[in-house]
Protein backbone atom coordinates (compact mmCIF):
# COMPACT_ATOMS: atom_id res chain seq x y z
CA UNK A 1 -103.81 168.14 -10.76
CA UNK A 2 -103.35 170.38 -7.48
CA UNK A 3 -104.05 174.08 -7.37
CA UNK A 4 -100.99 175.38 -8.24
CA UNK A 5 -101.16 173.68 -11.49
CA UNK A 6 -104.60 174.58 -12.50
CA UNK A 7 -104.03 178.23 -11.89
CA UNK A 8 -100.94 177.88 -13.93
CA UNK A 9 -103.31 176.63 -16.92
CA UNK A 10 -106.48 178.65 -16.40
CA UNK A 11 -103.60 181.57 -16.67
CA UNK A 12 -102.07 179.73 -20.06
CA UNK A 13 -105.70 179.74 -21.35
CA UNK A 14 -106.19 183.70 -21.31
CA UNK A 15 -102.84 184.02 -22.47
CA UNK A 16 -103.67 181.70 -25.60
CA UNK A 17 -107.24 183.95 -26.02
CA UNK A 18 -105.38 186.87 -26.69
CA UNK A 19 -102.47 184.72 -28.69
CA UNK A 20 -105.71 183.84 -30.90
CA UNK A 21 -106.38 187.60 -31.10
CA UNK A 22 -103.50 188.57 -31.73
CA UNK A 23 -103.13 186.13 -34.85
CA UNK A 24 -106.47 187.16 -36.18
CA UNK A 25 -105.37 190.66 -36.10
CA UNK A 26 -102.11 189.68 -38.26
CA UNK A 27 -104.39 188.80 -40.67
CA UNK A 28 -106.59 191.78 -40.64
CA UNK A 29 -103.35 194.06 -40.92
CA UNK A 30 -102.44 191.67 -43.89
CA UNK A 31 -105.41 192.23 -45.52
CA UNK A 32 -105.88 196.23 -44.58
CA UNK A 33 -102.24 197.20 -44.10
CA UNK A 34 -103.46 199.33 -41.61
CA UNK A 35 -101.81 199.27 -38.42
CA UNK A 36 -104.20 199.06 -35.52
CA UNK A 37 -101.93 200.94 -32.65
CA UNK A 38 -104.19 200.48 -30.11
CA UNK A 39 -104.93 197.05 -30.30
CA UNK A 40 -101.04 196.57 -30.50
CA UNK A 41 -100.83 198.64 -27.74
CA UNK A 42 -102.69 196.91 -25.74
CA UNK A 43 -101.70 193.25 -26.33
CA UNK A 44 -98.30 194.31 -25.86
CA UNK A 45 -99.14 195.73 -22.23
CA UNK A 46 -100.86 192.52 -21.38
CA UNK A 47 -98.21 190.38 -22.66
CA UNK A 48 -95.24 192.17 -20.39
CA UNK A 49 -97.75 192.48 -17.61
CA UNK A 50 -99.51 189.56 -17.34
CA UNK A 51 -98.04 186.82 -19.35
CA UNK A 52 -94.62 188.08 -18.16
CA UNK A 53 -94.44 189.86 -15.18
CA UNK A 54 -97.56 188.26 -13.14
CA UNK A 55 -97.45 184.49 -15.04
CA UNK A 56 -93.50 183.61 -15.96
CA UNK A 57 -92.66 185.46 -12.44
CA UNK A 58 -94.84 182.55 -10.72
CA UNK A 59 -92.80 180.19 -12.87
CA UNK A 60 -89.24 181.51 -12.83
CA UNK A 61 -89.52 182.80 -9.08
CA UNK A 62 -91.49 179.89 -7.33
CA UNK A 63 -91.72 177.00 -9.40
CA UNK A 64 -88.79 176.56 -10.95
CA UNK A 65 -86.78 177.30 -7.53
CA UNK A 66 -88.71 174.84 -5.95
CA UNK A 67 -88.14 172.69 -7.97
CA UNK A 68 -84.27 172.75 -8.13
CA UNK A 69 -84.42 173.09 -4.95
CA UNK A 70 -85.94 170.03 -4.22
CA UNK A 71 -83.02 168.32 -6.64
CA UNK A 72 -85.84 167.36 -8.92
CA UNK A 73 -84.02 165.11 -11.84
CA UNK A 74 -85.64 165.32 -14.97
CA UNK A 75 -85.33 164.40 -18.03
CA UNK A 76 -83.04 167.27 -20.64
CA UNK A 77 -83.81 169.52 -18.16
CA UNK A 78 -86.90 171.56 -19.20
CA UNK A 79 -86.81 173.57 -16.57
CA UNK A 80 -83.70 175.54 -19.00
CA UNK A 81 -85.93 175.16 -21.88
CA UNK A 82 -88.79 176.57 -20.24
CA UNK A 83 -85.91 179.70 -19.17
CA UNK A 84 -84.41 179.94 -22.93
CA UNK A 85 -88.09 179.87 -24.42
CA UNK A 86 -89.34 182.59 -22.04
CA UNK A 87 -86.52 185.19 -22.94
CA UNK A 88 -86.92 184.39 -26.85
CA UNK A 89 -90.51 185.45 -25.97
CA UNK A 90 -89.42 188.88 -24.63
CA UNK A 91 -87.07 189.38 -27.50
CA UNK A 92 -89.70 188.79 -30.20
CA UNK A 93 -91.98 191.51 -27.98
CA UNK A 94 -88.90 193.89 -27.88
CA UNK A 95 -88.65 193.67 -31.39
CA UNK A 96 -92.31 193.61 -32.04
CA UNK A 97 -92.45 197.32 -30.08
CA UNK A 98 -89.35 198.22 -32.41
CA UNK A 99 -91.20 197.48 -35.54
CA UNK A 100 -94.46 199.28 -34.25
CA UNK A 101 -92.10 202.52 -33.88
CA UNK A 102 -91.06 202.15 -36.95
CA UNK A 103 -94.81 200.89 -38.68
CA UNK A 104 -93.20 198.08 -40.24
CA UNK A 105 -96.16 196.27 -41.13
CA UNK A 106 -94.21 193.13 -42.57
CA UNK A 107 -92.04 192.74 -39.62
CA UNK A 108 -94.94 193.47 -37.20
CA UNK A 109 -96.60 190.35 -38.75
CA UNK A 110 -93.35 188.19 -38.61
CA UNK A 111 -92.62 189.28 -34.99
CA UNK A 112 -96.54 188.36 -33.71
CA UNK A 113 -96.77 185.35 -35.48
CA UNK A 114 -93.12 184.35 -34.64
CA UNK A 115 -94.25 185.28 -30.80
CA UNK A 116 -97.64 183.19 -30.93
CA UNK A 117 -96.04 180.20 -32.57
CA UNK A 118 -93.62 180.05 -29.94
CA UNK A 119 -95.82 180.44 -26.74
CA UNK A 120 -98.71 178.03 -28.31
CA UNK A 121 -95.67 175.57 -28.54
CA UNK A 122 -94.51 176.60 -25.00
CA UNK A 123 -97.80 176.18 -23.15
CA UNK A 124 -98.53 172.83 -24.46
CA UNK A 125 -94.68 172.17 -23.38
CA UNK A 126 -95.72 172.92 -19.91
CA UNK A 127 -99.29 172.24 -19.60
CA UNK A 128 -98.65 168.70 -20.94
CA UNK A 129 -95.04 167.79 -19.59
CA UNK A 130 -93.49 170.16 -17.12
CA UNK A 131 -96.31 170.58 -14.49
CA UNK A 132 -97.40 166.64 -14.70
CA UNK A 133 -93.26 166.13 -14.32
CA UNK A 134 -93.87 168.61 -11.48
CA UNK A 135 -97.13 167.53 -10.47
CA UNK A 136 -95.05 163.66 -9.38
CA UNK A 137 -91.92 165.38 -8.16
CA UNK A 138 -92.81 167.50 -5.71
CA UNK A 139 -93.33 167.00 -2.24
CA UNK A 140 -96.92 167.99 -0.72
CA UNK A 141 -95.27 170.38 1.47
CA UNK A 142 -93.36 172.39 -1.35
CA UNK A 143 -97.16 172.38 -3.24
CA UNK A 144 -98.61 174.10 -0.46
CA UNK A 145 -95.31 176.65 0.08
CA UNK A 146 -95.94 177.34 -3.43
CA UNK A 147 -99.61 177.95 -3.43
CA UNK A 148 -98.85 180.25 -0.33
CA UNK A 149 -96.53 182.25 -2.28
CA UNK A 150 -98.98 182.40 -5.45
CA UNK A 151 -101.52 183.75 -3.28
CA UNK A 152 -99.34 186.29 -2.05
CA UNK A 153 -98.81 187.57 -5.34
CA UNK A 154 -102.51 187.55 -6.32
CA UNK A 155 -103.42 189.17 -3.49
CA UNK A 156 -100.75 192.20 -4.32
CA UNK A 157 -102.71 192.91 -7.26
């Protein structure tokens, strides 16, 4: 697996440790019914910023470009599954900021589990067809233009 790739993963892996969190704390607020608005709070900020913003951006500006660039032909086109499964994530968050402002404990729940359901299903989606479908397809060249334009990213942070 090249570079690109593994920094895509490592990046799935802290988004699935605070997934996990984020579940645990579904069931604490099922158990408590108290509403802890600063963990919420806070998962919410790392989802848009990091998950979304820093991680998808890689995806939906780089990789996925590259890649259609490059006329890459595969299979049911994931690459618009990947797209479609990305914006249900930002709805569920959307809605999941809704129900905090209203302190609808129920639909917090539904929202959060709804949202880590999804992007457990979505990582292994990528991690374990996507980028080896990527991995084969692309040209050395187009890894390297990608890695250059990951690092440029990191490197704004």
């Amino acid at each position: 697996m090249t570079k690109i790739f593994k920094i895509l993963s490592e990046e799935h892996q802290n988004i699935l440790k605070v997934i996990n969190d984020l579940l645990k704390e579904c069931d604490t607020l099922e158990s408590k019914n108290e509403l802890n608005l600063e963990f919420f709070n806070k998962t919410i900020d790392f989802i848009i910023n990091y998950a979304d913003k820093f991680h998808h951006a890689k995806e939906e500006d780089i990789l996925f470009i590259e890649l259609n660039k490059e006329g890459v032909q595969m299979p049911c086109n994931p690459i618009e599954q990947m797209l479609h499964e990305h914006e249900l994530g930002r709805n569920y968050i959307n809605e999941l900021k809704k129900q905090i402002d209203e302190n609808n404990i129920e639909k917090i729940i539904e929202n959060s589990r709804g949202y880590a359901s999804l992007l457990q299903e979505h990582i292994y989606k990528e991690d374990n067809i996507l980028y080896p479908m990527a991995e084969e397809a692309l040209s050395e060249d187009t890894k390297n233009k990608i890695l250059n334009k990951f690092n440029e990213i990191e490197n704004k942070l």
